[in-house]
Protein backbone atom coordinates (compact mmCIF):
# COMPACT_ATOMS: atom_id res chain seq x y z
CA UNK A 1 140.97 85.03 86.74
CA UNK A 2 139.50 83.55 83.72
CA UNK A 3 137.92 80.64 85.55
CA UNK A 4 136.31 83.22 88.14
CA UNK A 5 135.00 85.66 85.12
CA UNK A 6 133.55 82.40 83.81
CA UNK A 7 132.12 81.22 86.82
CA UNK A 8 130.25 84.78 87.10
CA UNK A 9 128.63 84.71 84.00
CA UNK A 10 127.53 81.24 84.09
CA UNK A 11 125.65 81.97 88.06
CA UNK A 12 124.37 84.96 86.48
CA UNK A 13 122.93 83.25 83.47
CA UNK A 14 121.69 80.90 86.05
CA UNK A 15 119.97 83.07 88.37
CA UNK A 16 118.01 85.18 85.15
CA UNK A 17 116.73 81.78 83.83
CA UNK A 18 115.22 81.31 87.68
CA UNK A 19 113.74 84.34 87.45
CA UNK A 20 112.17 84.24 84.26
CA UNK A 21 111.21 80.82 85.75
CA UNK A 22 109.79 82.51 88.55
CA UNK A 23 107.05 84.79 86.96
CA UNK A 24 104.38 84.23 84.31
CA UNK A 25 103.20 86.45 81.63
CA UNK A 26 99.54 86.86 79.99
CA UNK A 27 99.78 89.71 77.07
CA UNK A 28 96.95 91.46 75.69
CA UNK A 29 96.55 90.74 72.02
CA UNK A 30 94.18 93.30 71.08
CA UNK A 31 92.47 93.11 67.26
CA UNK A 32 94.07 94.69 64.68
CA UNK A 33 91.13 97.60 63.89
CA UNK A 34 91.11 98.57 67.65
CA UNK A 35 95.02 99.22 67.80
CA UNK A 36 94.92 100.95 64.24
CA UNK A 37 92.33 103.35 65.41
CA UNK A 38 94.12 104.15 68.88
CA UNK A 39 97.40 104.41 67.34
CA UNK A 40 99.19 101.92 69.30
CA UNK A 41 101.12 98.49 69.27
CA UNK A 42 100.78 94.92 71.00
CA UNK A 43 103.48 96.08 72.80
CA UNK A 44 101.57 98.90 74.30
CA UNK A 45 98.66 96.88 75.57
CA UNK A 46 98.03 95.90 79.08
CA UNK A 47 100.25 92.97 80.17
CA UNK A 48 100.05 90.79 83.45
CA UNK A 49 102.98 89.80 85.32
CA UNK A 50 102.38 87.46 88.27
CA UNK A 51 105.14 86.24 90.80
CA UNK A 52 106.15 82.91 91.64
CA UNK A 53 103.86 82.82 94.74
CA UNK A 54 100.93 83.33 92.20
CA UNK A 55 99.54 85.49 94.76
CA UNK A 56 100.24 89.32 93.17
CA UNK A 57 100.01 90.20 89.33
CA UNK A 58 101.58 93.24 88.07
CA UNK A 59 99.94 95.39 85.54
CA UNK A 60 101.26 97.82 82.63
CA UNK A 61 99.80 98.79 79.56
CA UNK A 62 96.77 100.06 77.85
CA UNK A 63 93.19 98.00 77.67
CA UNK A 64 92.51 96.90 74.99
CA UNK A 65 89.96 93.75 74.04
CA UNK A 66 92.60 91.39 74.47
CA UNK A 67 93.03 92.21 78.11
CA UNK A 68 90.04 90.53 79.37
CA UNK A 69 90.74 87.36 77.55
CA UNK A 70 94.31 87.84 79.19
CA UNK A 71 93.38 88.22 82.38
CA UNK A 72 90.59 84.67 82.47
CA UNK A 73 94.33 82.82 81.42
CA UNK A 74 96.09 84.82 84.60
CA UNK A 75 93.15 84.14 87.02
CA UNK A 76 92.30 80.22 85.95
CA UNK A 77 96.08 79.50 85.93
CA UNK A 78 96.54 81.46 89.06
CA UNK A 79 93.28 80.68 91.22
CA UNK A 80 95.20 81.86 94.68
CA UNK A 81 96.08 85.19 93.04
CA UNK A 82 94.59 88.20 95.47
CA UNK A 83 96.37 91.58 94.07
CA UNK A 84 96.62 93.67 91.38
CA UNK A 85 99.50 96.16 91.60
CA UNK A 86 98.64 99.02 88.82
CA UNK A 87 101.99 100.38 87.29
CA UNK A 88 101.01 102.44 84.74
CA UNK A 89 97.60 101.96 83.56
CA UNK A 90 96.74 105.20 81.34
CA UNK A 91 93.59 104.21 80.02
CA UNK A 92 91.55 101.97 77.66
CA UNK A 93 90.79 101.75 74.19
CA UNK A 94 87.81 99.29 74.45
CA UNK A 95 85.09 100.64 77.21
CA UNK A 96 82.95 97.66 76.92
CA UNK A 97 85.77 95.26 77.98
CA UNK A 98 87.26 97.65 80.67
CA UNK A 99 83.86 97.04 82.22
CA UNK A 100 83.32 93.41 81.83
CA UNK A 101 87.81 93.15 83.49
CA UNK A 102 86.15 95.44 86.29
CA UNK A 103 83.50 93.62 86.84
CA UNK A 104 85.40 90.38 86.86
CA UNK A 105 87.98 91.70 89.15
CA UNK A 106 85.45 92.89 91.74
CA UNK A 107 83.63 89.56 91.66
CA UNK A 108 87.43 87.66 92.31
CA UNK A 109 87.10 90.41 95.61
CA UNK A 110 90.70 91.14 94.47
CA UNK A 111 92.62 94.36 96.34
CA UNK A 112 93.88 96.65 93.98
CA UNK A 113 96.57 98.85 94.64
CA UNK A 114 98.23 101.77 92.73
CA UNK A 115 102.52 101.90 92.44
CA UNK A 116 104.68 105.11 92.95
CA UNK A 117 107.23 102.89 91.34
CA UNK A 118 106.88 103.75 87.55
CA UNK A 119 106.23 107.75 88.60
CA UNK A 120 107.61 109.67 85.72
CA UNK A 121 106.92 113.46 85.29
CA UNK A 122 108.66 115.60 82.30
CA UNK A 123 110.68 118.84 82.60
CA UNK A 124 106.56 120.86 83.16
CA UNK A 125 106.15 118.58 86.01
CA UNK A 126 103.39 116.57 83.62
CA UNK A 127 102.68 112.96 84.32
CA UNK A 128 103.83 111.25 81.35
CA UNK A 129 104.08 107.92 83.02
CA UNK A 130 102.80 105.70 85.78
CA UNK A 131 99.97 104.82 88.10
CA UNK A 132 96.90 105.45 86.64
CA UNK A 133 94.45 107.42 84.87
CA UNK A 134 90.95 107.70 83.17
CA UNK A 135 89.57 104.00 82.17
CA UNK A 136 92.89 102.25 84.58
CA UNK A 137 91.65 104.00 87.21
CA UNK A 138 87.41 102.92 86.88
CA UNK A 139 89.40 99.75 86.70
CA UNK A 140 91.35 100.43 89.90
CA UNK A 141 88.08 100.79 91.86
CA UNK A 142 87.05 97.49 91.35
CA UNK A 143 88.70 96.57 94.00
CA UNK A 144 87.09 95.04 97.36
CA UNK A 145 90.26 96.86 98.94
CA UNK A 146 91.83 99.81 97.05
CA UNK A 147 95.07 101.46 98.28
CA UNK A 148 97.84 103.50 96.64
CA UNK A 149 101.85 104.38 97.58
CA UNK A 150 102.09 107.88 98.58
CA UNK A 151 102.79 110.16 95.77
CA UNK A 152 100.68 107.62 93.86
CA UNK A 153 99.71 109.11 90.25
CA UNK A 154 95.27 108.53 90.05
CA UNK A 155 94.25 110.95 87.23
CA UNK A 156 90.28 111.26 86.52
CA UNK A 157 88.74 113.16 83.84
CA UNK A 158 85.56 113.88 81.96
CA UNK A 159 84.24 111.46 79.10
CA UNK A 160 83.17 113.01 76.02
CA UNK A 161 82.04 112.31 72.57
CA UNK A 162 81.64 113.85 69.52
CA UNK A 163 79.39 116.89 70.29
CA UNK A 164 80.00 117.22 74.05
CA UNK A 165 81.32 117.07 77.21
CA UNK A 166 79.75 114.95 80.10
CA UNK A 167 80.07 118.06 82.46
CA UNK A 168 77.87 120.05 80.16
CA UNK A 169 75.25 118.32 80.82
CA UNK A 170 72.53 118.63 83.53
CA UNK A 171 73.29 115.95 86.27
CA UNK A 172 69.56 114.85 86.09
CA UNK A 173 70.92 113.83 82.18
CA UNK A 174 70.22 110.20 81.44
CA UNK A 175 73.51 109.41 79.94
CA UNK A 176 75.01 110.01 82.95
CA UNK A 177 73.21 107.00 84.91
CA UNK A 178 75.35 104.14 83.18
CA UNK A 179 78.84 105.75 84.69
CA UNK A 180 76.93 105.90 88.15
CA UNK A 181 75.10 102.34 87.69
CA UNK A 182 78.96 101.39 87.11
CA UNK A 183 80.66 102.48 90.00
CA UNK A 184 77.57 101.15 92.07
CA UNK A 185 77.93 97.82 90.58
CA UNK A 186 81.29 97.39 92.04
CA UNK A 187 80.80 98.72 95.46
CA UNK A 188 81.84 102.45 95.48
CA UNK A 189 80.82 103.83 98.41
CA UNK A 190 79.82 107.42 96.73
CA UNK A 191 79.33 106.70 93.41
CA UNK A 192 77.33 109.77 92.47
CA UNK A 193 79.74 112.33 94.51
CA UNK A 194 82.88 110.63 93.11
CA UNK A 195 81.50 110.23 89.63
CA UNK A 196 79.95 114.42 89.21
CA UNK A 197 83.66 115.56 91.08
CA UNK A 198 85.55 113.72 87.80
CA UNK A 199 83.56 115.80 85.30
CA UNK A 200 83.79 118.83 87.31
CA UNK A 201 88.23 118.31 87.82
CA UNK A 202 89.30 118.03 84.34
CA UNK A 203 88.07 118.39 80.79
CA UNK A 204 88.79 115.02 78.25
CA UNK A 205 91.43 116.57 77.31
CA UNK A 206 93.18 117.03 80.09
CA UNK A 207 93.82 115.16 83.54
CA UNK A 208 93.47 115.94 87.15
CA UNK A 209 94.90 113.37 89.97
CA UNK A 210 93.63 113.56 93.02
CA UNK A 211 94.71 114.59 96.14
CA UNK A 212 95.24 112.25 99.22
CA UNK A 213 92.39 114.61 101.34
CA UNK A 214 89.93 114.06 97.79
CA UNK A 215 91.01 110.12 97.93
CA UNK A 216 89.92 109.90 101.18
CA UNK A 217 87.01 112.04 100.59
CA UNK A 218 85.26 110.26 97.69
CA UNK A 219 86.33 106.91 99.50
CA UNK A 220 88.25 105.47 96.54
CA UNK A 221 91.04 103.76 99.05
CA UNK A 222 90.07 101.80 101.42
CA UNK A 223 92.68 102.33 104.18
């Protein structure tokens, strides 16, 4: 009996060293400022995890600045890689680089895709965990092919700074042309229709996910 207990634990030590062996990390290491102001950790910042085929990287984790330099590591060490899988992406801290790790996403022509399998809701039925939301999903859309798992979580909201709202504004307001210029750059079929509808469903406070009818409708999957 002893021989067979030890016999477990040694195959089982085995096979967890092969599957650490089998994936590679790249972790955000955002600068210190930037995670003192957003009142987070290293360990809450966006990290890659890419399987052995090097062909899929999973994502979790808020954007910070370290995420872009993260992902160049994932995509030169991984040149084959064609997926993102979004796990719970809940926002960013750093706009600028979320734009520059869209735009280098859509240029890669990667497909994106949004996971049911972090879904988390608390005892209101709020989201408090997976898919994503706000500056994860603008990243989401870079994709050259977008889909999501039914029951997918894809919150949108309205930006908003220290005076006002983007939805209180006229929609012939300059400031709103960089968000449409944005979601133009990296292919969105409607970018003005999808762009007005997330200022109109929820205030920056709050969070609406969409619907499969207003997925399809605004043309944010693919297929």
């Amino acid at each position: 009996m002893t021989r067979t207990i030890l016999l477990s634990c040694i195959l089982s030590a085995l096979a967890s060293t092969q599957t650490m062996a089998s994936t590679s990390q790249y972790s955000s290491e955002c600068h210190p400022e930037i995670l003192e102001q957003a009142d987070i950790t290293n360990e809450d910042a966006a990290q890659f995890t890419v399987d052995k085929e090097g062909h899929t990287a999973e994502v979790a984790g808020v954007i910070c600045d370290g995420t872009l330099i993260a992902a160049f590591d994932m995509l030169d060490n991984h040149p084959n890689l064609k997926k993102i899988v979004f796990l719970d992406v809940g926002g960013s801290v750093d706009d600028e680089t979320n734009l520059k790790l869209a735009t280098l996403f859509h240029s890669k022509k990667l497909h994106t895709h949004v996971s049911s399998k972090w879904n988390q809701t608390n005892e209101f039925g709020e989201v408090i965990k997976g898919g994503v939301a706000s500056g994860g999903t603008d990243l989401f859309l870079s994709g050259h092919k977008r889909t999501v798992d039914k029951g997918a979580y894809l919150g949108v909201h309205s930006w908003s700074n220290d005076e006002y709202e983007g939805a209180d504004l006229p929609k012939t307001h300059s400031e709103h042309k960089p968000y449409i210029r944005f979601y133009k750059l990296i292919g969105l079929p409607l970018p003005e229709d999808f762009y007005f509808f997330t200022l109109e469903a929820a205030t920056a406070e709050g969070m609406h996910y969409m619907t499969q009818d207003e997925l399809e409708t605004y043309q944010v999957i693919t297929e």
